[in-house]
Protein backbone atom coordinates (compact mmCIF):
# COMPACT_ATOMS: atom_id res chain seq x y z
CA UNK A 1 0.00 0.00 0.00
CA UNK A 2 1.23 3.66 -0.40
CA UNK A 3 3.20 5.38 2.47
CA UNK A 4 0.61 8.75 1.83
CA UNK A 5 2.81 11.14 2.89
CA UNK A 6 1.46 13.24 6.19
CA UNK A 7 3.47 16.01 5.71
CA UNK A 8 4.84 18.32 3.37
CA UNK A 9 8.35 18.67 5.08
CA UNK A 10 11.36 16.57 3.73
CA UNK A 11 12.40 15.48 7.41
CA UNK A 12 8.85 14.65 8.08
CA UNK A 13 9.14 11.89 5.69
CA UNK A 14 11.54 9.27 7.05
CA UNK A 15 10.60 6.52 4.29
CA UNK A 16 11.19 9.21 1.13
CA UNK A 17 14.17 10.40 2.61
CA UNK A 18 15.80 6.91 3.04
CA UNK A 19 15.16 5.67 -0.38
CA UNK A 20 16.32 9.15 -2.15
CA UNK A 21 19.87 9.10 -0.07
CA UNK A 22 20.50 5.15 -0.11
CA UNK A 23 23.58 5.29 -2.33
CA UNK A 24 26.07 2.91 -1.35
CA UNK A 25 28.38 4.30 1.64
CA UNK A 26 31.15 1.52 1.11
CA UNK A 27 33.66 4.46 -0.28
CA UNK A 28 32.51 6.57 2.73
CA UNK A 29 33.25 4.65 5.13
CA UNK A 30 36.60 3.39 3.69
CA UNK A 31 37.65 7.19 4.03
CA UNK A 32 36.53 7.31 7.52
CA UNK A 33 38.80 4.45 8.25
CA UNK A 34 41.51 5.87 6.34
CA UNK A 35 41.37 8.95 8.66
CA UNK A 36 41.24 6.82 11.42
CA UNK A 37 44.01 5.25 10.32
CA UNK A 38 46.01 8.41 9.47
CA UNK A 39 44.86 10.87 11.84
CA UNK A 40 44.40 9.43 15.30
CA UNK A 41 46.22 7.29 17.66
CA UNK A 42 44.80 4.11 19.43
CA UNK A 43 41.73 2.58 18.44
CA UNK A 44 38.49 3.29 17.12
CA UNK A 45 35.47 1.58 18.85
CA UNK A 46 32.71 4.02 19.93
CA UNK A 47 31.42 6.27 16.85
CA UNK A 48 29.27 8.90 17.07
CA UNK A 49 26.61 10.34 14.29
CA UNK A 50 25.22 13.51 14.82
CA UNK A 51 22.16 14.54 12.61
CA UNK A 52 21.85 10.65 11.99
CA UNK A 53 19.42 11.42 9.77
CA UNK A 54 17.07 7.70 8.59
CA UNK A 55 20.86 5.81 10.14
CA UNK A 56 22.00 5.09 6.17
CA UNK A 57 25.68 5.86 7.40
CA UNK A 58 24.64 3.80 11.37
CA UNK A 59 23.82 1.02 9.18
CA UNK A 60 27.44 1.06 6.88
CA UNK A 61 29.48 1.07 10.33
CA UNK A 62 27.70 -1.12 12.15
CA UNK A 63 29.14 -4.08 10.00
CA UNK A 64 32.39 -2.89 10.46
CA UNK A 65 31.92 -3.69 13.97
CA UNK A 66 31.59 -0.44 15.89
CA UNK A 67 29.78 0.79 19.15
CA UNK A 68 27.38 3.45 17.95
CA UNK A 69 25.28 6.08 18.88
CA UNK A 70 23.46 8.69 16.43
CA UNK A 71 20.83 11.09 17.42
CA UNK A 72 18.80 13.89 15.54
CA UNK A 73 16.34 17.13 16.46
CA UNK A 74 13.70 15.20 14.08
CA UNK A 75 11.56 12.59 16.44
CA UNK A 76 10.51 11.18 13.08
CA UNK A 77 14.14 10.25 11.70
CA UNK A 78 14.73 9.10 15.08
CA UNK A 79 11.49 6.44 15.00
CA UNK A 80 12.48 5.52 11.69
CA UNK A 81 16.54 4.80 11.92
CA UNK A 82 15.57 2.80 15.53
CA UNK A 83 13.46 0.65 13.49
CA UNK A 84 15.70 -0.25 10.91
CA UNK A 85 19.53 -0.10 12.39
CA UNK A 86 21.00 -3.24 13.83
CA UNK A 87 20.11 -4.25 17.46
CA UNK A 88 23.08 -2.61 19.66
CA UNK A 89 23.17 0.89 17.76
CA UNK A 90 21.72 3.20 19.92
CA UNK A 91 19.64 6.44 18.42
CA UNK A 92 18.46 9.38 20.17
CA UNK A 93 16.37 12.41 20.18
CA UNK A 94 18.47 15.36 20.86
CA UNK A 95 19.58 19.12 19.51
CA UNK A 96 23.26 18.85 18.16
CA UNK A 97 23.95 22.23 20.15
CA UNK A 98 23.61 21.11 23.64
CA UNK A 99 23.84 16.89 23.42
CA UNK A 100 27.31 15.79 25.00
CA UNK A 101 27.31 11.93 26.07
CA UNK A 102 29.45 10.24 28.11
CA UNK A 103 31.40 8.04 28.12
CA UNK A 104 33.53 10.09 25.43
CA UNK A 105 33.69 8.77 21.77
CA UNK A 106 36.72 8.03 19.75
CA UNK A 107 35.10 9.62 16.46
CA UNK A 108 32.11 11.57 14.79
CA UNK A 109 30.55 12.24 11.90
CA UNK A 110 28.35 14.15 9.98
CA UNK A 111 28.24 13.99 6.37
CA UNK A 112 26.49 15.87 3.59
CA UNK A 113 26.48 19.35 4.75
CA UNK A 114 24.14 18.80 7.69
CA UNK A 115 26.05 21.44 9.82
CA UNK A 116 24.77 24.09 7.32
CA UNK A 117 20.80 23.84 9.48
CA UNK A 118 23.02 26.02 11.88
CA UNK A 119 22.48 29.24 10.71
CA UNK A 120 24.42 31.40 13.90
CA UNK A 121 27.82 31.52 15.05
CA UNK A 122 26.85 30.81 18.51
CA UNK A 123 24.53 27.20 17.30
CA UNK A 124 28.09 26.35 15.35
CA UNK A 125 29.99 26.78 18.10
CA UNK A 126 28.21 25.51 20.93
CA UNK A 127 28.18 22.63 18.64
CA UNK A 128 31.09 22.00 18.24
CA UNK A 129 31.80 22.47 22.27
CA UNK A 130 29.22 19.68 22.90
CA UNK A 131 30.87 17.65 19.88
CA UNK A 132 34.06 18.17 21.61
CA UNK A 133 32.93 17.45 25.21
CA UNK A 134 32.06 13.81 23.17
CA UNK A 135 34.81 12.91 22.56
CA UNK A 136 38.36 12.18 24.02
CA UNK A 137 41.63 13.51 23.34
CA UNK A 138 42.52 12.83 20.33
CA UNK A 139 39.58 12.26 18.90
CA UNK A 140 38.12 13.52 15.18
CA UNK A 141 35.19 15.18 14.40
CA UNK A 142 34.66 14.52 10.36
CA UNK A 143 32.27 17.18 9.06
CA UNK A 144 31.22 17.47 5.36
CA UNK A 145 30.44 21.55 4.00
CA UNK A 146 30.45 22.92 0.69
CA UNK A 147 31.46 26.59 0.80
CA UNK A 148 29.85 29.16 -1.05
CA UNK A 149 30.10 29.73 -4.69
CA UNK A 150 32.01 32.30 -6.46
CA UNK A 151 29.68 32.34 -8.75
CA UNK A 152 26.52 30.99 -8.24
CA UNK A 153 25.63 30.15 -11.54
CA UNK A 154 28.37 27.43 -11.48
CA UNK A 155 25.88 25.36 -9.55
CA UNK A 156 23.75 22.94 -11.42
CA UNK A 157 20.64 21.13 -9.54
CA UNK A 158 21.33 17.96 -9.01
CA UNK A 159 18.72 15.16 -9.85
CA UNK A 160 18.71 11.62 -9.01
CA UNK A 161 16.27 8.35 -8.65
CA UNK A 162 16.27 6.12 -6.66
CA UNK A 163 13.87 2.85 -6.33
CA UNK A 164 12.73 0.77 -3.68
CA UNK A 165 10.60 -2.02 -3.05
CA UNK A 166 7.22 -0.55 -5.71
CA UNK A 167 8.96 3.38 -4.26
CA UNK A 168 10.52 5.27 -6.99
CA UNK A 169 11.36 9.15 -5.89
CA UNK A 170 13.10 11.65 -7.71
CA UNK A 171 14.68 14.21 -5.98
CA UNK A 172 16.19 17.40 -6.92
CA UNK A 173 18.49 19.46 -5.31
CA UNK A 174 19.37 23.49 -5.91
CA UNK A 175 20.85 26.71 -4.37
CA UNK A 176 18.61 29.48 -4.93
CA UNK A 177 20.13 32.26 -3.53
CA UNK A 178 22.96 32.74 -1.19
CA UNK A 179 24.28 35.70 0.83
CA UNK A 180 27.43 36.39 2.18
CA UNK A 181 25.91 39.32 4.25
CA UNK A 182 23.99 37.57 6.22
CA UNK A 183 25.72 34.32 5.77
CA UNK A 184 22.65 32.33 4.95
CA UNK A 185 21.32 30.30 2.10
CA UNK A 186 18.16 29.46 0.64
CA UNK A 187 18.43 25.52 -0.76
CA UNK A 188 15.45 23.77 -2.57
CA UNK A 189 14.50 20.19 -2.83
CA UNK A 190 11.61 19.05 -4.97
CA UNK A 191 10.32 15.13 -4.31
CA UNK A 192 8.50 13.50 -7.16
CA UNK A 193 7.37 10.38 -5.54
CA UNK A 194 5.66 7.02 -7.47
CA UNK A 195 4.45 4.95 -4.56
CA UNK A 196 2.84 1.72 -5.82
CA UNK A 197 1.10 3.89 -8.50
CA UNK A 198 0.27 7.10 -6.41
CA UNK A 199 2.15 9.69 -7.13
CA UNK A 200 3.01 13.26 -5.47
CA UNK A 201 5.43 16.19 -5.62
CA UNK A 202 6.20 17.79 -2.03
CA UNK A 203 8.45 21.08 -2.54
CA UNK A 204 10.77 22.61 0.05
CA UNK A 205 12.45 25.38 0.38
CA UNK A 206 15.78 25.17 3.31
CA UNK A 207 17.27 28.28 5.10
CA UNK A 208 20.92 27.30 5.66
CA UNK A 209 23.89 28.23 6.96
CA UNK A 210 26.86 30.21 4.35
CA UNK A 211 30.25 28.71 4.26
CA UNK A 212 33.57 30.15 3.84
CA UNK A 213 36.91 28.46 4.20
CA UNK A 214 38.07 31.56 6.27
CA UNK A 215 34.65 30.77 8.48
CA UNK A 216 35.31 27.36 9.21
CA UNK A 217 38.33 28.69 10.37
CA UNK A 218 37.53 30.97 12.44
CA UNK A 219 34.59 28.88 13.79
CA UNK A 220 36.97 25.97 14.77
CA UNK A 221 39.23 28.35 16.56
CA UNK A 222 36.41 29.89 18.51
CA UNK A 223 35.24 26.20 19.60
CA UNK A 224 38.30 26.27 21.65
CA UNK A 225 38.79 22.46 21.74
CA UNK A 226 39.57 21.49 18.23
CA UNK A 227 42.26 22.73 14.81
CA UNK A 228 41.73 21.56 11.48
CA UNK A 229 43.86 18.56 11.05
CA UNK A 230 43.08 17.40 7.13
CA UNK A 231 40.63 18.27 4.54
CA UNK A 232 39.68 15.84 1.65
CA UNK A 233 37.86 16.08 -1.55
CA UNK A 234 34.68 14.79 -2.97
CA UNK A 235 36.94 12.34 -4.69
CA UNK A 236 38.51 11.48 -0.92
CA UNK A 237 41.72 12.69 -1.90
CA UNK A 238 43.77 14.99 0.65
CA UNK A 239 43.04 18.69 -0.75
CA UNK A 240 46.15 21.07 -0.10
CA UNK A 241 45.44 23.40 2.99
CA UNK A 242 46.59 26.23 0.70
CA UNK A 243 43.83 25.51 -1.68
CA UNK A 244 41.52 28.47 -3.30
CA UNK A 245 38.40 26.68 -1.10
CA UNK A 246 34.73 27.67 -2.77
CA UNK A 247 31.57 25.74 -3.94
CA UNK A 248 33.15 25.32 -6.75
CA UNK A 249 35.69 22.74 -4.86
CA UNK A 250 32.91 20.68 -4.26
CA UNK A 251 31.74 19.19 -0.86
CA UNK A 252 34.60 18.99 1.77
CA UNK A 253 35.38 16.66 4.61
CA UNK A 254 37.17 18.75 7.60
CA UNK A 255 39.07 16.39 9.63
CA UNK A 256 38.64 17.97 13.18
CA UNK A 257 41.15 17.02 16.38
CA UNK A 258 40.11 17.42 19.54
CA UNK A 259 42.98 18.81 21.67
C-alpha cells in the first residue's frame, strides 16, 4: 500500500528520505577508516553520528563492527533509523547544540552538509563544544560543507532516482540564492514520488547556513577544543590546505582534532 505522505516537510518523511539518499556508503566509510588510520592514535570503537538522519551511514558502520550512537532534532528520523539499524546501535532524540554523552567517543561524523541547518555563530559553536565534550583527546570530528560559490551560476541542480521495493522518488536538489551578508542560504529540494502507482510532488524550500573556508576557520578556533587537522575532496583525496576553497571545490570533509 502507499506510504501517503502526512506532511509536506522533507524530514517529516523518514521513508522518502531513506530511499532518495541510499547510495552505497562503502567508499565513505573506507575514508573514515583511512582517517582513522592516518589521523588518530589508538583505536576506534565508539562512533558517534550527529544529525543521523534515517541511520543510512549507522547502518554502513555497524558491519564494520563499531559501538554506535546517532541522534537527531527530528523525532521522526529518530522512530524511523531505531526501526531499521542493527540491534546494539543506539539512536536518540536530541539538539546537536547542547547533546554531550558520556562516556567520550573516539570519532564523529556528519556527512552531507548537515552542519549548514546552523544558521548562527553561537549554534556552530556551541556545537562543536558539545561535539568536543564527546569525545576524548585525540579524537576527530569529520564534518562534510560545501562553501559558497564564487559564482553561483556554477551550480547545477542535481537530480537523481532512486527505487525501492514498488517506491521510486526523484529528488532534486538546488541553491537558490545565497548571501554572504547575512551568511545564509536558501536551498530547494523538490520530491517527485511514485508509490505503488500514487504519485506526489512535495516542494521545500531550506534556510541554511553560508560557508567560507576563512569561516570554518575561524569557527573551529572559537570552539576552543579542536584545529583543522586534514581536509579531503569529494573524490577522498587529501586537498592542499593552501587551496583556493569555494563551492566550486565541491563538498569537503574537515578532519577535526580534539585537543
Amino acid at each position: 500500500m502507499p506510504n501517503l505522505p502526512v506532511s509536506e516537510h522533507f524530514y517529516d518523511l523518514p521513508l522518502y528520505y531513506d530511499i532518495a539518499f541510499d547510495w552505497e556508503a562503502d567508499e565513505e566509510v573506507a575514508l573514515f577508516q583511512h582517517i582513522f588510520a592516518e589521523h588518530m592514535t589508538g583505536d576506534v570503537v565508539r562512533v558517534l553520528e550527529p544529525a543521523c538522519g534515517t541511520g543510512r551511514i549507522l547502518r554502513a558502520l555497524a558491519e564494520e563492527g563499531y559501538d554506535l550512537l546517532g541522534y537527531d532534532l527530528s523525532q521522526s528520523m529518530v522512530d524511523y533509523c531505531r526501526a531499521h539499524v542493527p540491534e546494539g546501535v543506539r539512536v536518540e532524540q536530541a539538539d546537536m547544540t547542547t547533546a554531550v554523552f558520556d562516556p567520550p567517543f573516539d570519532a564523529a561524523l556528519c556527512p552531507i552538509n548537515s552542519l549548514g541547518h546552523l544558521l548562527t555563530d553561537e549554534m556552530i559553536v556551541s556545537h562543536l563544544r558539545s561535539v568536543g565534550d564527546s569525545l576524548r583527546p585525540g579524537g576527530v570530528y569529520v564534518i562534510q560543507l560545501s562553501s559558497v560559490y564564487e559564482d553561483l551560476s556554477d551550480f547545477e541542480p542535481e537530480t537523481w532516482t532512486m527505487q525501492r521495493d514498488g517506491v521510486t522518488v526523484e529528488l532534486t536538489w538546488e541553491v537558490i540564492h545565497e548571501d554572504v551578508e547575512t551568511m545564509v542560504a536558501t536551498h530547494r529540494s523538490t520530491l517527485n514520488v511514485d508509490d505503488h502507482g500514487t504519485t506526489h510532488t512535495i516542494t521545500e524550500d531550506h534556510t541554511m547556513r553560508v560557508w567560507t573556508y576563512a569561516d570554518i576557520q575561524r569557527l573551529v578556533a572559537a570552539s576552543g577544543c579542536f584545529t583543522i587537522e586534514a581536509i579531503y575532496g569529494e573524490e577522498h583525496e587529501p586537498v592542499p590546505p593552501d587551496t583556493d576553497i569555494t563551492g566550486e571545490t565541491g563538498n569537503l570533509y574537515y578532519v577535526l582534532k580534539r585537543s
